[in-house]
Protein backbone atom coordinates (compact mmCIF):
# COMPACT_ATOMS: atom_id res chain seq x y z
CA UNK A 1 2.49 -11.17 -22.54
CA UNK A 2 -0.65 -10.61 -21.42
CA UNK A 3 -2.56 -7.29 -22.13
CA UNK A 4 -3.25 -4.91 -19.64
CA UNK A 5 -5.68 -6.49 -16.41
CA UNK A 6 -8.14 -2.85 -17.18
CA UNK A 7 -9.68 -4.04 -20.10
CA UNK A 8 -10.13 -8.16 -19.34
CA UNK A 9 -13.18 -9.71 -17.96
CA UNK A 10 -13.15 -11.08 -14.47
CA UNK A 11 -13.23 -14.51 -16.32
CA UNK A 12 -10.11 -13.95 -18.16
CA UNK A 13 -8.52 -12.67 -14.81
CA UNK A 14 -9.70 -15.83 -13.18
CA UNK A 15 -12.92 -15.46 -11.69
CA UNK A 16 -14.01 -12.67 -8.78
CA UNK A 17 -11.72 -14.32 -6.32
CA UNK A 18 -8.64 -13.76 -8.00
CA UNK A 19 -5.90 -11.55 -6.68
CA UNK A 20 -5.62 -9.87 -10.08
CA UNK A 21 -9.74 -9.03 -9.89
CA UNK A 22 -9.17 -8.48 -6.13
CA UNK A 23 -6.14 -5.62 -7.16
CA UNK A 24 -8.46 -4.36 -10.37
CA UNK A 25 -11.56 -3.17 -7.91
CA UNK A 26 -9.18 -1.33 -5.31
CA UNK A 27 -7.25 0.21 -7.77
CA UNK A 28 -10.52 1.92 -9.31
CA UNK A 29 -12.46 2.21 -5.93
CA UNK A 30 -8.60 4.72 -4.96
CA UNK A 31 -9.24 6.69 -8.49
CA UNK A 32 -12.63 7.04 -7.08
CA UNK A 33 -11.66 8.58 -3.54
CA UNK A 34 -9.20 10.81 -5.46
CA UNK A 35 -11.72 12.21 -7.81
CA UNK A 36 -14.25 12.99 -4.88
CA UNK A 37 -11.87 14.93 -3.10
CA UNK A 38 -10.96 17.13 -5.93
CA UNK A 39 -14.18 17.43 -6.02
CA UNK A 40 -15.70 18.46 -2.59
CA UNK A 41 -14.82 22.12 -1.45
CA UNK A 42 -15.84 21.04 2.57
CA UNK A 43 -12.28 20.94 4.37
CA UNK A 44 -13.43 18.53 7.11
CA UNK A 45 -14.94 16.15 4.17
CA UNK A 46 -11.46 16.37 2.30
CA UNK A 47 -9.78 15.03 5.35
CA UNK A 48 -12.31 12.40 6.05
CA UNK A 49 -11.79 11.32 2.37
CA UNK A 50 -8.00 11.81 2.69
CA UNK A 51 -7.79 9.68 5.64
CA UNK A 52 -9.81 7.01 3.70
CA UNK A 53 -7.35 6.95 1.03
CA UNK A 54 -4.25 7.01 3.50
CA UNK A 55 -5.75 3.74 4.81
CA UNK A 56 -6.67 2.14 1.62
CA UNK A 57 -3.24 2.91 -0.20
CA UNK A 58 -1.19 1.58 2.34
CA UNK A 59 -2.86 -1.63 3.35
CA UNK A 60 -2.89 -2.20 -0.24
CA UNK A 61 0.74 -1.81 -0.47
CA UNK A 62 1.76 -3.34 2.22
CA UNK A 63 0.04 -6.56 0.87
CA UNK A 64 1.51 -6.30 -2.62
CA UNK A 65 5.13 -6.01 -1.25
CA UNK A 66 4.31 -8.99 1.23
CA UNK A 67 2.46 -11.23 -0.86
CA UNK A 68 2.81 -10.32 -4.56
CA UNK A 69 5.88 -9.06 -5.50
CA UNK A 70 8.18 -12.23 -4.38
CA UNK A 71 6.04 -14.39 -5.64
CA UNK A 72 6.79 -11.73 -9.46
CA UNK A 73 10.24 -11.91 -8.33
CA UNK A 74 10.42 -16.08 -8.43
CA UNK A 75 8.31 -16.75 -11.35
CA UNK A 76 9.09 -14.16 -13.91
CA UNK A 77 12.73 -13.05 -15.77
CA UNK A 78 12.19 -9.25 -15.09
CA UNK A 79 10.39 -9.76 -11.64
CA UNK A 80 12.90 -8.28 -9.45
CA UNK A 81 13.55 -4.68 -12.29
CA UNK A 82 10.00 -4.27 -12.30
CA UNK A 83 9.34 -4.89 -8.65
CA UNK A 84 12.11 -2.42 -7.76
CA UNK A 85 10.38 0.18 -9.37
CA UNK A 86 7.44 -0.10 -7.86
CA UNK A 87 8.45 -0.36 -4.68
CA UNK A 88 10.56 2.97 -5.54
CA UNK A 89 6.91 4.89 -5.73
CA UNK A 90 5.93 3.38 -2.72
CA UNK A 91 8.30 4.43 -0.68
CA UNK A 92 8.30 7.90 -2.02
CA UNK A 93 4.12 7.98 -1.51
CA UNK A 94 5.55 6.94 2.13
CA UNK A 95 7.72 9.70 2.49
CA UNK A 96 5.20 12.46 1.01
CA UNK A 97 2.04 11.50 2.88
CA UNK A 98 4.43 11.54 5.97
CA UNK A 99 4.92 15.21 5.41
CA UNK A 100 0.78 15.26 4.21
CA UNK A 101 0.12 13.96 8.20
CA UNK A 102 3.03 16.55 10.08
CA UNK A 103 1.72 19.70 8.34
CA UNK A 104 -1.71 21.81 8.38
CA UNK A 105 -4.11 20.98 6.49
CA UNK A 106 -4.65 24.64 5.48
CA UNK A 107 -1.31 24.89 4.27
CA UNK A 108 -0.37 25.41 0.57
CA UNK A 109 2.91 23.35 0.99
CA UNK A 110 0.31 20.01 1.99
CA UNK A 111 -2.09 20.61 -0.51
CA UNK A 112 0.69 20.52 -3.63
CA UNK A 113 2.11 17.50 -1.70
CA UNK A 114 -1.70 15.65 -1.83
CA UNK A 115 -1.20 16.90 -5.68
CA UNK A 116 1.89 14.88 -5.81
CA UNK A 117 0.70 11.64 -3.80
CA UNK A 118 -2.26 11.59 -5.78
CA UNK A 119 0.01 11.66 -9.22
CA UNK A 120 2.39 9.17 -8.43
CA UNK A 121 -0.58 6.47 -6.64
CA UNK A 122 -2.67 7.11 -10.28
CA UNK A 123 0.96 6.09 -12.03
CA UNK A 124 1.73 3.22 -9.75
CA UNK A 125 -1.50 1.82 -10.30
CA UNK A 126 -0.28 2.04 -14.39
CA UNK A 127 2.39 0.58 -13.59
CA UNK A 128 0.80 -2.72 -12.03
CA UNK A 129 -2.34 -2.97 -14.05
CA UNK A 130 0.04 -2.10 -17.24
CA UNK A 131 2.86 -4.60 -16.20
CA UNK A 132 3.33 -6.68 -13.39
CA UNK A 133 -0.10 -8.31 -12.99
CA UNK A 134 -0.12 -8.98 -16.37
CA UNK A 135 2.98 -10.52 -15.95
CA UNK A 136 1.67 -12.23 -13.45
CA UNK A 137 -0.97 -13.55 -15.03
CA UNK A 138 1.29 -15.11 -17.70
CA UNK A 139 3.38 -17.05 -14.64
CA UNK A 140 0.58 -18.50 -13.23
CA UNK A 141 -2.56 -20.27 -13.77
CA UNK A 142 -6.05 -19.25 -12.68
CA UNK A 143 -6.00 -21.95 -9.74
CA UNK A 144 -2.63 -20.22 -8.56
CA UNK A 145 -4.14 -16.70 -9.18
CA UNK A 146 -7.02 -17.48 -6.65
CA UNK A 147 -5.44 -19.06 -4.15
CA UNK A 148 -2.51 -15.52 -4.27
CA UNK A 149 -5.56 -13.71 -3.84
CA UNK A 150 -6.87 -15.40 -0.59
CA UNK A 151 -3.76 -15.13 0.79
CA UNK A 152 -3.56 -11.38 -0.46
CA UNK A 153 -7.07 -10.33 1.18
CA UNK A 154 -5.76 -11.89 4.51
CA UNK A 155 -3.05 -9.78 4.59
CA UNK A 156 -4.16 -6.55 3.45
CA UNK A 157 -7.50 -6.68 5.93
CA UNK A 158 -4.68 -6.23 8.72
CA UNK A 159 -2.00 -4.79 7.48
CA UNK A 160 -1.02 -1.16 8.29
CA UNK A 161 -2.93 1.86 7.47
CA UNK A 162 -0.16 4.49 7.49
CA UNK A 163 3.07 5.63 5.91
CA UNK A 164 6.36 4.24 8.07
CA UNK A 165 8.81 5.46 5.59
CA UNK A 166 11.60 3.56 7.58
CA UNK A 167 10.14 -0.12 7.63
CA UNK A 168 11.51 -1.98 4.80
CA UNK A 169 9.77 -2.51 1.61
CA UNK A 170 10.34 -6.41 2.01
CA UNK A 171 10.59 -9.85 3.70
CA UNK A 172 10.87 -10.47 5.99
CA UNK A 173 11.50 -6.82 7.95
CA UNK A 174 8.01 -5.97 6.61
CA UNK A 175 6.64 -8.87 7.88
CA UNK A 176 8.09 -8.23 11.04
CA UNK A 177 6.61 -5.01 11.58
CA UNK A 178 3.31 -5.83 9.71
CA UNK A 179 1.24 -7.05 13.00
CA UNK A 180 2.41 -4.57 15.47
CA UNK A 181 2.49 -1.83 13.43
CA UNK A 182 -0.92 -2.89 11.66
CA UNK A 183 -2.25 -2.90 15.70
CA UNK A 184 -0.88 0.46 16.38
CA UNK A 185 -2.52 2.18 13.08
CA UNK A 186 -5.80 0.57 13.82
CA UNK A 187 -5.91 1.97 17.23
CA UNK A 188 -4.63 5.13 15.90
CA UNK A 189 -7.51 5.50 13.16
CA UNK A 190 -10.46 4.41 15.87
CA UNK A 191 -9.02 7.39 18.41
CA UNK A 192 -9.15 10.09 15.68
CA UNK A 193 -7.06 12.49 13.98
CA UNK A 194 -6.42 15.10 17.30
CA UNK A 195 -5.40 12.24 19.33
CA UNK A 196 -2.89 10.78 17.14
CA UNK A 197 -1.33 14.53 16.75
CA UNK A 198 -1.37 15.18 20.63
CA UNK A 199 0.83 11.53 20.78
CA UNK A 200 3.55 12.02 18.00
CA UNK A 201 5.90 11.85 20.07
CA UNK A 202 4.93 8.48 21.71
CA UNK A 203 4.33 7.04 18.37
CA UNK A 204 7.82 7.89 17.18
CA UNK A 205 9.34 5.89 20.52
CA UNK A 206 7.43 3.28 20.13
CA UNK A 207 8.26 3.32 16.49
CA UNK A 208 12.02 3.29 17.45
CA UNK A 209 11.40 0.44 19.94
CA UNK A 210 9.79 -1.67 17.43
CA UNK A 211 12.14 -1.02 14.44
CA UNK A 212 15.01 -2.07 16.65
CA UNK A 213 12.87 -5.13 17.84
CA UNK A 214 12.69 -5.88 14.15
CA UNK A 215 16.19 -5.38 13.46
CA UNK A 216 17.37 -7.45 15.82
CA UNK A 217 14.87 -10.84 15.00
CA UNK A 218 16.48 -10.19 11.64
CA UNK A 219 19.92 -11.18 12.58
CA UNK A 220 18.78 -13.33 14.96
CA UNK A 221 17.13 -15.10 11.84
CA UNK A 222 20.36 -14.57 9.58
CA UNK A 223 22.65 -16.91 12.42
């Protein structure tokens, strides 16, 4: 197996446009965003910073689970054990930076959350750069690896920028929601942070509306 995509060149990954290189630069610019929050002592700047790494994580993610991980899951032996746990942090980084977004941001109980986020992205990132890319990498060729990450960078430039702890982790439900949910987080992050509080509870109908739109193209698709 290959060793782990941290310490390769972007040669050996197979060249800048590769999804591997394309995974390797977000990965470090999140440890980045993490660090400078620690690191400022300005509440509004946290936020701002926290926001930006709310929207980088789970665009990321969303284009791993869509794009990635089947394609791990058809060309390796251990794809679907190591793609399980993966998507096992993601969904509980979904469920904690829920709470993160319902409670104050002056709160102790948020802050030790953030602590908790923060832990298990820096281990999921492990995790992929350790082990699935790598894997990855052995499956397919550099040719393959560039065209994955065209198709990756398509998808994660509009995929959604929030946690939706009840949209499924794969195809095709994810899919499903990707686009309207992807619309409705982009909208939400241009209005700002007091106008998305003021309309929880619109976002969680519509949210209900759309997951049962989802569920039922689903079946439809299943018949």
């Amino acid at each position: 197996m290959a060793r782990t995509i941290k310490s390769q060149t972007v040669e050996q990954l197979g060249g800048g446009h590769s999804v591997l290189v394309r995974q390797r630069i977000e990965h470090a610019a999140m440890d980045r965003l993490m660090d400078q929050y620690y690191a400022l002592t300005d509440l509004a700047e946290r936020e701002r910073i926290l926001r930006e790494i709310i929207q980088l994580v789970f665009s990321h993610a969303f284009a791993e689970e869509t794009v990635l991980w089947p394609v791990l899951r058809r060309n390796t032996p251990d794809g679907e054990r190591l793609t399980a746990r993966v998507e096992e942090e993601h969904q509980r980084i979904n469920d904690l930076t829920a709470d993160i977004q319902r409670l104050d941001p002056q709160d102790p109980e948020r802050e030790e959350k953030v602590r908790q986020v923060f832990a298990l992205i820096r281990q999921d990132i492990r995790d992929e750069e350790d082990e699935l890319l790598p894997r990855l990498q052995d499956a397919l060729g550099p040719v393959r690896l560039r065209r994955l990450g065209v198709a990756w960078r398509a998808v994660r430039v509009s995929a959604p920028t929030h946690p939706h702890p009840a949209v499924p982790r794969r195809p095709p439900g994810n899919a499903l929601l990707g686009v309207p949910l992807s619309a409705y987080d982009r909208f939400q992050d241009a209005v700002g942070p007091s106008v998305r509080m003021a309309g929880g509870k619109r976002r969680l109908l519509f949210l209900i509306g759309l997951l049962g739109a989802a569920g039922a193209a689903v079946v439809g698709r299943r018949r």
